[in-house]
PDB file of N, CA and C in Angstrom:
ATOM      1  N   UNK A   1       5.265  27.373  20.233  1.00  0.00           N
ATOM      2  CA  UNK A   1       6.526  26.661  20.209  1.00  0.00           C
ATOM      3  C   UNK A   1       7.430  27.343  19.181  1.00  0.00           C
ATOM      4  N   UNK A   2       8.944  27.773  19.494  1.00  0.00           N
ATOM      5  CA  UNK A   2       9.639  28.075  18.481  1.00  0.00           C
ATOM      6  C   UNK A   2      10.113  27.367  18.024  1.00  0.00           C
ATOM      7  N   UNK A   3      10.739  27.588  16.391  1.00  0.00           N
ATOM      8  CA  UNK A   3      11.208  26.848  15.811  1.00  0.00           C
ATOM      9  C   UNK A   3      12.569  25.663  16.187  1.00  0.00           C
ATOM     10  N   UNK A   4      13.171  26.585  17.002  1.00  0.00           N
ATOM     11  CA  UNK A   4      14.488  25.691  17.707  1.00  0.00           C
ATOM     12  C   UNK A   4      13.564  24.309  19.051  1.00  0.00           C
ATOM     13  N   UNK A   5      12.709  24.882  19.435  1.00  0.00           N
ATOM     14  CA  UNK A   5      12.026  23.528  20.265  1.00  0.00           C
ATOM     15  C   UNK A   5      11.139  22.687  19.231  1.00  0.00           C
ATOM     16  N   UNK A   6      10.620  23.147  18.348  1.00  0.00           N
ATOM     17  CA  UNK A   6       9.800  22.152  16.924  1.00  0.00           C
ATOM     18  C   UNK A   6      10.902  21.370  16.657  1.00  0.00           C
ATOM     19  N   UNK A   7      11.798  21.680  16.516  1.00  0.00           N
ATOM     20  CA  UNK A   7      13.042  20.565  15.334  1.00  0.00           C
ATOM     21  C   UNK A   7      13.610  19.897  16.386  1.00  0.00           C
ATOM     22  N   UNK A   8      13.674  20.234  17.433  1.00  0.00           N
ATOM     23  CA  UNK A   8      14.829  19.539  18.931  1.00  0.00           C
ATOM     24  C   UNK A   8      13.641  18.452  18.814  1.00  0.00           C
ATOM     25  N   UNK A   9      12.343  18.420  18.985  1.00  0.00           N
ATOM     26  CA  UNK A   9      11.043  17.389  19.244  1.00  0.00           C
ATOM     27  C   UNK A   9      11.327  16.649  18.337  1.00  0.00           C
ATOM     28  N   UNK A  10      10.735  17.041  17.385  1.00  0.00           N
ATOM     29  CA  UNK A  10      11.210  16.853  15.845  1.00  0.00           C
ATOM     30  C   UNK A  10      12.376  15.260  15.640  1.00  0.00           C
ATOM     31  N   UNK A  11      13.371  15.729  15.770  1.00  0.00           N
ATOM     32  CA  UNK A  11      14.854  15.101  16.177  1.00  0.00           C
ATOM     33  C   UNK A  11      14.659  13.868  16.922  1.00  0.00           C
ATOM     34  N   UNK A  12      13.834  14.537  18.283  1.00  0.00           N
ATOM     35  CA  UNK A  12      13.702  12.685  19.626  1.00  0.00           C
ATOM     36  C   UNK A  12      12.635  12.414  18.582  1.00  0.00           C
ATOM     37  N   UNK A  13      11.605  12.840  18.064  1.00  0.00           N
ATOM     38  CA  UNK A  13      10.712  11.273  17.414  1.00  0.00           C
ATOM     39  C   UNK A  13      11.226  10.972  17.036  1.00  0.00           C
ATOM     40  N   UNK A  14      11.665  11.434  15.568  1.00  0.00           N
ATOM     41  CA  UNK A  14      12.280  10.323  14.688  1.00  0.00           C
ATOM     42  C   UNK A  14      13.376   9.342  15.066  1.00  0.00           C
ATOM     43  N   UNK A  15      14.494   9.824  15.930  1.00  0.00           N
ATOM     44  CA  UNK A  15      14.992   9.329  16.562  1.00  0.00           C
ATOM     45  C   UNK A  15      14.251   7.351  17.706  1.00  0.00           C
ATOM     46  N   UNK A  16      13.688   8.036  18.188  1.00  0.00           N
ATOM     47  CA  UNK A  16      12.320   6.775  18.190  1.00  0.00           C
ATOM     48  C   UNK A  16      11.827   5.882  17.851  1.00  0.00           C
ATOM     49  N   UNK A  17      11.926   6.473  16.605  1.00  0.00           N
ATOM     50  CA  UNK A  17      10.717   5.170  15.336  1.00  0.00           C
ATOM     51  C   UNK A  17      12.513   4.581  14.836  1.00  0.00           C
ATOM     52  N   UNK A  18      12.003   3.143  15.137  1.00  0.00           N
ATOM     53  CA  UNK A  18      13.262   2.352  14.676  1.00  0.00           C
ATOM     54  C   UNK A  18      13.035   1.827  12.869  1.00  0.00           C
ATOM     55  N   UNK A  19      11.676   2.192  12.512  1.00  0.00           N
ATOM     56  CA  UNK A  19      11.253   1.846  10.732  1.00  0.00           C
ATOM     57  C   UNK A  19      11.165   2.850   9.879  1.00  0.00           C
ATOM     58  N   UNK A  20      12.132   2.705   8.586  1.00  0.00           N
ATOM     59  CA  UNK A  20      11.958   4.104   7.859  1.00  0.00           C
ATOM     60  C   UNK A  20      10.534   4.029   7.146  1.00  0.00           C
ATOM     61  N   UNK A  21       9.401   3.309   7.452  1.00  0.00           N
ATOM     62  CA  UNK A  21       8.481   3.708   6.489  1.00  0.00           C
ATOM     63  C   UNK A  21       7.334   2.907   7.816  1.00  0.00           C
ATOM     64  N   UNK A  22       7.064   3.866   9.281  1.00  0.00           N
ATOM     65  CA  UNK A  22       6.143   3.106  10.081  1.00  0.00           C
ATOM     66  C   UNK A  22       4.803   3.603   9.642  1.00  0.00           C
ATOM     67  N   UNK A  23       4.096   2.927  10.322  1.00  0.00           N
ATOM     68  CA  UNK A  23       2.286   2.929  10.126  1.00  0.00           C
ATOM     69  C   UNK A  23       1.702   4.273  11.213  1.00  0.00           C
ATOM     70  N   UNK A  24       1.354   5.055  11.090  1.00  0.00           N
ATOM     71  CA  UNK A  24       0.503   6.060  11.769  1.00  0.00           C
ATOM     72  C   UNK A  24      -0.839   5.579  11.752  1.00  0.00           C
ATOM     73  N   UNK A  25      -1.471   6.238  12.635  1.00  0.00           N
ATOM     74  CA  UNK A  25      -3.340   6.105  13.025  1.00  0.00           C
ATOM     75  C   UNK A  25      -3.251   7.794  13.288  1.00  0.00           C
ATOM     76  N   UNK A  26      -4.365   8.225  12.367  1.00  0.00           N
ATOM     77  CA  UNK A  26      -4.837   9.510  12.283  1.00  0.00           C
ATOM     78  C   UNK A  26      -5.303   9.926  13.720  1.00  0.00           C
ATOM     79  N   UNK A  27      -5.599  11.068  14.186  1.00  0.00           N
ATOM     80  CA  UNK A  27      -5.957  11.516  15.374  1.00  0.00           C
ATOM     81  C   UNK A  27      -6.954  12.272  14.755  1.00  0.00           C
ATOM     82  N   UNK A  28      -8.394  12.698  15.613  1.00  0.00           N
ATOM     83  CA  UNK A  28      -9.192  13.725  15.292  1.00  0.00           C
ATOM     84  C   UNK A  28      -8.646  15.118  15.707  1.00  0.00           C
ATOM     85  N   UNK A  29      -8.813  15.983  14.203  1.00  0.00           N
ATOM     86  CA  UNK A  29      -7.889  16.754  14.322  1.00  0.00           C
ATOM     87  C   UNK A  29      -9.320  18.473  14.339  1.00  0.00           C
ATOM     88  N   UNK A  30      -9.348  19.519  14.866  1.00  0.00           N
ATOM     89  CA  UNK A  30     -10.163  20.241  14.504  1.00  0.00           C
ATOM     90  C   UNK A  30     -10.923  20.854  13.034  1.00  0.00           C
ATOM     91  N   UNK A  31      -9.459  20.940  12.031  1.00  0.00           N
ATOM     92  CA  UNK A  31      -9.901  21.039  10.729  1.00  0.00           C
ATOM     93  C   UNK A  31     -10.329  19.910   9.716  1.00  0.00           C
ATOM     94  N   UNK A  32     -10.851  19.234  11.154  1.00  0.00           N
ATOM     95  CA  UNK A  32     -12.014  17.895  10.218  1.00  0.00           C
ATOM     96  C   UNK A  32     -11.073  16.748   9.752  1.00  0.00           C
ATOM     97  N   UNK A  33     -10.205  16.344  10.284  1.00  0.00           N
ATOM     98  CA  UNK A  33      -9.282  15.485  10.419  1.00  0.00           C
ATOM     99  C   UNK A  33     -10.224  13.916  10.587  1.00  0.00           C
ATOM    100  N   UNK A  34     -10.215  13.048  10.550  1.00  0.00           N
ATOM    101  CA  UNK A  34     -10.308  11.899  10.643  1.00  0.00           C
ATOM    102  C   UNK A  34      -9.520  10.732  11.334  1.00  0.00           C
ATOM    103  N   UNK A  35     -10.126  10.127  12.456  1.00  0.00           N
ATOM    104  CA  UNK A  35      -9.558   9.942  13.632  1.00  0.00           C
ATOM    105  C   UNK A  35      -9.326   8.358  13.106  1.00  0.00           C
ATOM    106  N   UNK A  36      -8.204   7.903  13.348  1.00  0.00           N
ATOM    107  CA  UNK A  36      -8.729   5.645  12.822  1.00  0.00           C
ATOM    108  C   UNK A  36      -7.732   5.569  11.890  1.00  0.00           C
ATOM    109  N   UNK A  37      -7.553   6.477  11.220  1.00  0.00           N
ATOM    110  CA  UNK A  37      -7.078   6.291   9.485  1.00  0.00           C
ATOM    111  C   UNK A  37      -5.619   5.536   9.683  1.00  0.00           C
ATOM    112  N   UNK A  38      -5.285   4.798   8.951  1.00  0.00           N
ATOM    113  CA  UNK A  38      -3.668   4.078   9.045  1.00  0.00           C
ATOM    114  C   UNK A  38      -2.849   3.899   7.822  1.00  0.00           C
ATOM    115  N   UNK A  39      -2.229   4.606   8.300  1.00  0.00           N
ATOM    116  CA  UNK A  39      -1.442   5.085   6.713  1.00  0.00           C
ATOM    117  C   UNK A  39       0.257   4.412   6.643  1.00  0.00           C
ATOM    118  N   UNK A  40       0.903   4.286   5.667  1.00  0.00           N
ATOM    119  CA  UNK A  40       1.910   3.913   6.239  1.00  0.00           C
ATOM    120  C   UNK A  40       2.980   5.291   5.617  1.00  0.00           C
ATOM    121  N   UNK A  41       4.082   5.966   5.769  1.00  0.00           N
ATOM    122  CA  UNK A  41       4.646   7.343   5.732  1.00  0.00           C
ATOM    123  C   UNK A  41       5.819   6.842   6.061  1.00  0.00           C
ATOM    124  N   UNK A  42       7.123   7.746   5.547  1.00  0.00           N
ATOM    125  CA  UNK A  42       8.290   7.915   6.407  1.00  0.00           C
ATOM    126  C   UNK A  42       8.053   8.794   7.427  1.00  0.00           C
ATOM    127  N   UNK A  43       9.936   8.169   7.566  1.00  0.00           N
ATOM    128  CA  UNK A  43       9.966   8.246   9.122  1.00  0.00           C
ATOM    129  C   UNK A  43       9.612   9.938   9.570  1.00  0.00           C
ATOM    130  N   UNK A  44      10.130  10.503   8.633  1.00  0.00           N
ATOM    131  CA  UNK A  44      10.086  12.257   8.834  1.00  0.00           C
ATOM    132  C   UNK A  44       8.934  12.455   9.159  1.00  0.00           C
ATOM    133  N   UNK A  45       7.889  12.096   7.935  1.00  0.00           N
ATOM    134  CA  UNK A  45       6.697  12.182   7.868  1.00  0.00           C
ATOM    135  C   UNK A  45       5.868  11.983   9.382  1.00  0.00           C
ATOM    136  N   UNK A  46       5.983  11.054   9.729  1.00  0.00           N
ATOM    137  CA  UNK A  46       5.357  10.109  11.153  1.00  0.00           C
ATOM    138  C   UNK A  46       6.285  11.000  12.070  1.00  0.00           C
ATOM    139  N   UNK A  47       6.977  11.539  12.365  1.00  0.00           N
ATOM    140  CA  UNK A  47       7.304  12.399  13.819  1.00  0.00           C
ATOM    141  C   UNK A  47       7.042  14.006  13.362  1.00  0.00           C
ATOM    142  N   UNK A  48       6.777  14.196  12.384  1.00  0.00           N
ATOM    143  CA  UNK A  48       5.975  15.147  11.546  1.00  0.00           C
ATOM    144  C   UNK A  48       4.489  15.609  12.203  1.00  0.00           C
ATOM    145  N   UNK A  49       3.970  14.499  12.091  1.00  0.00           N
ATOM    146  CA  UNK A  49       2.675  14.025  12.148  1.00  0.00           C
ATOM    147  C   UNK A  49       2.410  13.954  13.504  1.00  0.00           C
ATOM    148  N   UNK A  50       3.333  13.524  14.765  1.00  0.00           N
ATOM    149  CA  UNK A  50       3.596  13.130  15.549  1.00  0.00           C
ATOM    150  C   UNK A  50       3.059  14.446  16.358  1.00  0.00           C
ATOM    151  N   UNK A  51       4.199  15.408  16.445  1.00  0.00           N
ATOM    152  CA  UNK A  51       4.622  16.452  16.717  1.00  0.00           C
ATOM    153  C   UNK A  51       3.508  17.229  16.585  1.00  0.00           C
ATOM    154  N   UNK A  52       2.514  17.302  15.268  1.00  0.00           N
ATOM    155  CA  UNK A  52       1.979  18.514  15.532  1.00  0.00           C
ATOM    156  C   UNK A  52       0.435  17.768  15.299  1.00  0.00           C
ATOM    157  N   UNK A  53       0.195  16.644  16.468  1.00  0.00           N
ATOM    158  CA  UNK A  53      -0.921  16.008  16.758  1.00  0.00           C
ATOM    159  C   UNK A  53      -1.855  15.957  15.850  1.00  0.00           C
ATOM    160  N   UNK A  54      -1.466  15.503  14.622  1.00  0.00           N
ATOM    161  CA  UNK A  54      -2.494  15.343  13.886  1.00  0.00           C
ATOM    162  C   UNK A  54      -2.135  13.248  13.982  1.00  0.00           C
ATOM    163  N   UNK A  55      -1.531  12.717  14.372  1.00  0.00           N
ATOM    164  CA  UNK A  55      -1.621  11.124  14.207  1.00  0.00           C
ATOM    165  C   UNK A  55      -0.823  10.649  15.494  1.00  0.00           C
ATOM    166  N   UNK A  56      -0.829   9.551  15.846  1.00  0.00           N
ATOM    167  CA  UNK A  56      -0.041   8.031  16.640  1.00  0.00           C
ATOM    168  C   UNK A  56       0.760   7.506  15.770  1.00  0.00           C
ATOM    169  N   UNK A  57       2.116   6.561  16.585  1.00  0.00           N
ATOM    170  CA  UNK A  57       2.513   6.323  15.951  1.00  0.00           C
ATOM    171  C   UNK A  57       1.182   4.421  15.798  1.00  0.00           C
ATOM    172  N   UNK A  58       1.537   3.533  14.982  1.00  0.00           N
ATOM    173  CA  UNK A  58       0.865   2.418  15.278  1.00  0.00           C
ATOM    174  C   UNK A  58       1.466   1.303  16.644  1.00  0.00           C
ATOM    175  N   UNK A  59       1.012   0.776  17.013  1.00  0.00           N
ATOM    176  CA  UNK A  59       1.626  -0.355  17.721  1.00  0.00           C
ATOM    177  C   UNK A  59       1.996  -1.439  17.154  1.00  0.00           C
ATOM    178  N   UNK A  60       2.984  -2.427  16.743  1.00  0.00           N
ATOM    179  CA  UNK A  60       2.701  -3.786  16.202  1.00  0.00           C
ATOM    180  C   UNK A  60       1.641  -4.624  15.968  1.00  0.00           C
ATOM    181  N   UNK A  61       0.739  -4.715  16.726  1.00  0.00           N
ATOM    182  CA  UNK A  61      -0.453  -5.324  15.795  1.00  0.00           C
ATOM    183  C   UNK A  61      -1.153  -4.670  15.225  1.00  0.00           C
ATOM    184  N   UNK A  62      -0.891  -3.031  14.957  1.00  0.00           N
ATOM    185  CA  UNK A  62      -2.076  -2.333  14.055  1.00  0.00           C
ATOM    186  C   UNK A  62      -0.791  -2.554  12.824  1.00  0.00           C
ATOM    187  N   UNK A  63       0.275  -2.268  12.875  1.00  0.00           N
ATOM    188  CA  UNK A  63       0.985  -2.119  11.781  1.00  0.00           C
ATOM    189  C   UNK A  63       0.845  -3.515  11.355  1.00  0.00           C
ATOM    190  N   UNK A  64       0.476  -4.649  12.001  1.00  0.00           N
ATOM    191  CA  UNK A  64       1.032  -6.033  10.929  1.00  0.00           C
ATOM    192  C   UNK A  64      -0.518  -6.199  10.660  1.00  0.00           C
ATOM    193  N   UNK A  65      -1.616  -5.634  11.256  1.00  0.00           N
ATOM    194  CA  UNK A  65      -3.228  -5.945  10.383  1.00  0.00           C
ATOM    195  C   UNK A  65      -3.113  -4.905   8.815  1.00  0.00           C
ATOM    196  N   UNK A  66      -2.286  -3.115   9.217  1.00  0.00           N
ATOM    197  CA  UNK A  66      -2.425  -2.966   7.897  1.00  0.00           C
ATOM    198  C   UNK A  66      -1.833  -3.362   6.924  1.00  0.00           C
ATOM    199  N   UNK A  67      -0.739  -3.717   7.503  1.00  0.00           N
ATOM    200  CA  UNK A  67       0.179  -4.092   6.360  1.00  0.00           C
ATOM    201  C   UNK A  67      -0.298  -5.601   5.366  1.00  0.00           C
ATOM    202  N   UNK A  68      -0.705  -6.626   6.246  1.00  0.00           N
ATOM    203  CA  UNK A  68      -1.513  -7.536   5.722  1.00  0.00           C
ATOM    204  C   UNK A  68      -2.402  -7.056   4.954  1.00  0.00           C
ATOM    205  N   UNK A  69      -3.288  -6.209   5.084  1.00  0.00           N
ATOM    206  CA  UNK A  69      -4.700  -5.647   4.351  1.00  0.00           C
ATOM    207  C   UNK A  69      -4.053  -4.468   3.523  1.00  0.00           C
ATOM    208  N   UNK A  70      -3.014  -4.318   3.353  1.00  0.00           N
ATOM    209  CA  UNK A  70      -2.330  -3.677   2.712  1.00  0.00           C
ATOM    210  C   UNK A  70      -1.987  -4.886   0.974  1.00  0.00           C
ATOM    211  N   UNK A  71      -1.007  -5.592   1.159  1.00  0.00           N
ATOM    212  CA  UNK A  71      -0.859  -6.773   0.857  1.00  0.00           C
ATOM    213  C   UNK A  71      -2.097  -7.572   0.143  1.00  0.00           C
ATOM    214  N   UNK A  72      -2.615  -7.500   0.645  1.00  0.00           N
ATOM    215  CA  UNK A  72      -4.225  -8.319   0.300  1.00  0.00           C
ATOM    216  C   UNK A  72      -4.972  -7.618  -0.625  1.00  0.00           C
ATOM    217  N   UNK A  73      -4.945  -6.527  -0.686  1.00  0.00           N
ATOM    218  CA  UNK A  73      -4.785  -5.237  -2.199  1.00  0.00           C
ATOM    219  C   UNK A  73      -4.638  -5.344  -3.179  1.00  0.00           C
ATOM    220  N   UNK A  74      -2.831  -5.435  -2.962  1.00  0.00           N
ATOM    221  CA  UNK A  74      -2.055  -5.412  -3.855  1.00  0.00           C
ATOM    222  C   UNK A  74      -2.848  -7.214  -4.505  1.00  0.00           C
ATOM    223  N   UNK A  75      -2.687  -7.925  -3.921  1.00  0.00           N
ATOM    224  CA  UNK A  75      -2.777  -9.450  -4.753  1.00  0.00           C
ATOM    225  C   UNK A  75      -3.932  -8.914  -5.454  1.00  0.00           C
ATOM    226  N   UNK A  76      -5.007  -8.724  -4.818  1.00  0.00           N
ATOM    227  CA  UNK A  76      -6.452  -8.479  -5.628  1.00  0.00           C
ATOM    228  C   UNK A  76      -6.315  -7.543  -6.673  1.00  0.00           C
ATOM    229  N   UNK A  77      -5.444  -6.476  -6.925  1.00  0.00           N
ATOM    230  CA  UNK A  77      -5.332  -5.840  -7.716  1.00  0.00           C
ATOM    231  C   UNK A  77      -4.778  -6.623  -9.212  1.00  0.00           C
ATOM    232  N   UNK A  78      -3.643  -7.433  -8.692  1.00  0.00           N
ATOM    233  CA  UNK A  78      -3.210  -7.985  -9.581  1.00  0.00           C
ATOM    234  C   UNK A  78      -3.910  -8.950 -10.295  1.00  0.00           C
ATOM    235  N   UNK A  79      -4.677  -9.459  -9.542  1.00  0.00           N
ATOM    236  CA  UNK A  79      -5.013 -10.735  -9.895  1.00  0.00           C
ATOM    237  C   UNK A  79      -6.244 -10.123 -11.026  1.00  0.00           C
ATOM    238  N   UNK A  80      -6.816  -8.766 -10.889  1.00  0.00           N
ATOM    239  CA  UNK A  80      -7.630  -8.464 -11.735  1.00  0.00           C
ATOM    240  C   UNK A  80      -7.050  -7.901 -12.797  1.00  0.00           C
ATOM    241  N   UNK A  81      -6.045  -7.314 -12.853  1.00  0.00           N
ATOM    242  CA  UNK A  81      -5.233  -7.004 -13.588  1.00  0.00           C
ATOM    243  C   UNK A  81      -4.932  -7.968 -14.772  1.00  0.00           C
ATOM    244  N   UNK A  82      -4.065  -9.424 -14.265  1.00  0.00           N
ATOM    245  CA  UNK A  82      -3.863 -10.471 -14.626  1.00  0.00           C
ATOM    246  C   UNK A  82      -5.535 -10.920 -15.604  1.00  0.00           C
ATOM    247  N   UNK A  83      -6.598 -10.967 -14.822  1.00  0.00           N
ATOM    248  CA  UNK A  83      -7.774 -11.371 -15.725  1.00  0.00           C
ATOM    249  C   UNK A  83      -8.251 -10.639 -16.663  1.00  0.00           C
ATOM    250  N   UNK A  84      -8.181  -9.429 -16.795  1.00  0.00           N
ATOM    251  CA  UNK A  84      -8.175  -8.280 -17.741  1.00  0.00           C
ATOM    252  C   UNK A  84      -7.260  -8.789 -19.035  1.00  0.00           C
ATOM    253  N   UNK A  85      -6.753  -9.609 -18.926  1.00  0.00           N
ATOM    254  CA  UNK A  85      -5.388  -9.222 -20.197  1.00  0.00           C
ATOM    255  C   UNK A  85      -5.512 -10.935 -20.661  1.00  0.00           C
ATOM    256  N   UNK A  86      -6.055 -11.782 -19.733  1.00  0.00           N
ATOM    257  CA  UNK A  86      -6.825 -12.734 -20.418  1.00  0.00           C
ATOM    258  C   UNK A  86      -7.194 -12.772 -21.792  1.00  0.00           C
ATOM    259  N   UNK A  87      -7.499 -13.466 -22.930  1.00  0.00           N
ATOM    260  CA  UNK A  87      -7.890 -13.283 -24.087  1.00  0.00           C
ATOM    261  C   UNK A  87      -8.047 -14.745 -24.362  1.00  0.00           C
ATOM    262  N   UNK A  88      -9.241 -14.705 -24.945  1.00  0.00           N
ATOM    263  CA  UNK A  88      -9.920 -16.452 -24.770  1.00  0.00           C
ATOM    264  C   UNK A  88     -10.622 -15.598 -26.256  1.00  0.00           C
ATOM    265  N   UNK A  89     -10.267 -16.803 -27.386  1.00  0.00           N
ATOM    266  CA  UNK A  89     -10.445 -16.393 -28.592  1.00  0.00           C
ATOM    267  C   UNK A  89     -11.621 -17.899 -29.543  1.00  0.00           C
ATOM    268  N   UNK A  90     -12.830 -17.733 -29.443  1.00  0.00           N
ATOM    269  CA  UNK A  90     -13.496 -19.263 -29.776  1.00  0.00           C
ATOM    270  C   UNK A  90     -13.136 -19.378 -31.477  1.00  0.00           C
ATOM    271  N   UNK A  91     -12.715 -20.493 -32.073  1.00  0.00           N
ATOM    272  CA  UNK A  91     -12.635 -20.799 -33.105  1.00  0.00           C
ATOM    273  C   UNK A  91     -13.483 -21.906 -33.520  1.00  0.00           C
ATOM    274  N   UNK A  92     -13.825 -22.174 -35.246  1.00  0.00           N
ATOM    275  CA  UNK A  92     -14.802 -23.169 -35.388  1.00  0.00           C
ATOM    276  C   UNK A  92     -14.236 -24.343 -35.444  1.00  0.00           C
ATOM    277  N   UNK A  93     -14.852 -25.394 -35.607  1.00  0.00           N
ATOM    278  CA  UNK A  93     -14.504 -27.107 -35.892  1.00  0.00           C
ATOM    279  C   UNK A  93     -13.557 -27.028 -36.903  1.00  0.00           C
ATOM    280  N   UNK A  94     -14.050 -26.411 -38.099  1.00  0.00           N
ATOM    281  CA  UNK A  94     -13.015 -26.346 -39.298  1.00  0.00           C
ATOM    282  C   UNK A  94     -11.526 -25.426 -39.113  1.00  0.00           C
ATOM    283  N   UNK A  95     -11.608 -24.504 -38.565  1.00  0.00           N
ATOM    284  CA  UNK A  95     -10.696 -23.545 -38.707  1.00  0.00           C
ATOM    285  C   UNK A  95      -9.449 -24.751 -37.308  1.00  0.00           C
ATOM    286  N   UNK A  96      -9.940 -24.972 -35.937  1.00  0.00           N
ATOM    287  CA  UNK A  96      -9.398 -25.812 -35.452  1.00  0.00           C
ATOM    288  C   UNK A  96      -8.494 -26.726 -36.244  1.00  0.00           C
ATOM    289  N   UNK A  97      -9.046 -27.268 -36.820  1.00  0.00           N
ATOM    290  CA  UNK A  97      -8.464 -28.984 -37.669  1.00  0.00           C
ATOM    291  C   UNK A  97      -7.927 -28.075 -38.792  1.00  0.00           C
ATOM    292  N   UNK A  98      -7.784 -26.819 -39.776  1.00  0.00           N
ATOM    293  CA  UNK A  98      -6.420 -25.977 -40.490  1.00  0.00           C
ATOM    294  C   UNK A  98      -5.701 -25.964 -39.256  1.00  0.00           C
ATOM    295  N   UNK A  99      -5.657 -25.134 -38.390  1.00  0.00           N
ATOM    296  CA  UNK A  99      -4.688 -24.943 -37.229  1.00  0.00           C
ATOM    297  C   UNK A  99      -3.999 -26.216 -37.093  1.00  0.00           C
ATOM    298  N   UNK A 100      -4.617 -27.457 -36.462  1.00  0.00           N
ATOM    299  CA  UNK A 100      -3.977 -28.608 -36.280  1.00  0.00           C
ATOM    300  C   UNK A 100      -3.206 -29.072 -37.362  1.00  0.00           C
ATOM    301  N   UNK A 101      -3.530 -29.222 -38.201  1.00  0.00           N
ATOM    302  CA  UNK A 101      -3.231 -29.516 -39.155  1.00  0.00           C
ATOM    303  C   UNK A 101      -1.831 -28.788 -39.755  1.00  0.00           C
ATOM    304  N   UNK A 102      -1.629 -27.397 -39.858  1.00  0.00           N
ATOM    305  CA  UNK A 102      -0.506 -26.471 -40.145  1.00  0.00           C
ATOM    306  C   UNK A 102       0.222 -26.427 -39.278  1.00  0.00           C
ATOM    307  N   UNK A 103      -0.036 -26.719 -37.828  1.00  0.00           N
ATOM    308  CA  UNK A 103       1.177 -27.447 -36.851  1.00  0.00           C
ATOM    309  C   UNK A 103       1.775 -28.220 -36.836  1.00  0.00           C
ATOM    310  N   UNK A 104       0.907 -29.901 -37.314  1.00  0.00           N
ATOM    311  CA  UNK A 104       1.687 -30.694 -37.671  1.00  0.00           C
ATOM    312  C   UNK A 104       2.720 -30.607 -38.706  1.00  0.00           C
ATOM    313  N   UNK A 105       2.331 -29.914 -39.938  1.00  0.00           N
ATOM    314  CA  UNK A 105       3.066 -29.965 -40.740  1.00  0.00           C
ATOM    315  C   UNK A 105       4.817 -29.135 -40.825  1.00  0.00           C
ATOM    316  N   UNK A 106       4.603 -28.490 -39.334  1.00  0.00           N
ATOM    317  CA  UNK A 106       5.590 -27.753 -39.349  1.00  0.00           C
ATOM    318  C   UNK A 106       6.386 -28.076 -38.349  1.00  0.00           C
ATOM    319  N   UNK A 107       6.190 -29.401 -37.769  1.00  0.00           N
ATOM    320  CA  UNK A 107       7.043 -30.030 -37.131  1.00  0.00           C
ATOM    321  C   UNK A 107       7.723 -31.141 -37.642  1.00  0.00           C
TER     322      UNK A 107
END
């Protein structure tokens, strides 16, 4: 393929994909490519990809399972994140009742 028919192709995908950031599914590719994979890419990227058969674009229900399990990540990430930075500090009976005590007095 010459370069003037690569970019004309090129041009109708992207043209195509109505999302600047759609979901691809990898294709098995000879240099050991991995076939399943779902990535999410711009738009360039994905008629990129398109074009020189290394991926699909996704269909709507593969794009809204990754994007969910995408999503579902991110929370879990945070949420460990969030427990990491936790700080739970035990104090004694006495030191408690100074504390209480130097609060009240400063209200």
């Amino acid at each position: 393929m010459d370069l003037k028919q690569y970019y004309e192709a090129m041009r109708k995908v992207r043209e195509s994909i109505r999302e600047d950031y759609p979901v691809v599914i990898s294709l098995e590719t000879a240099d050991g490519g991995r076939a399943g994979v779902a990535t999410e890419v711009s738009a360039e990227v994905a008629a990129k990809m398109v074009i020189e058969g290394r991926a699909r674009l996704a269909d709507a229900k593969e794009s809204a399972a990754h994007r969910s399990e995408k999503a579902a990540a991110r929370r879990e990430a945070e949420e460990r994140d969030a427990a990491s930075r936790l700080q739970v500090r035990v104090v004694s009976e006495q030191d408690f009742r100074a504390l209480k005590r130097g609060g009240e007095r400063g209200s």
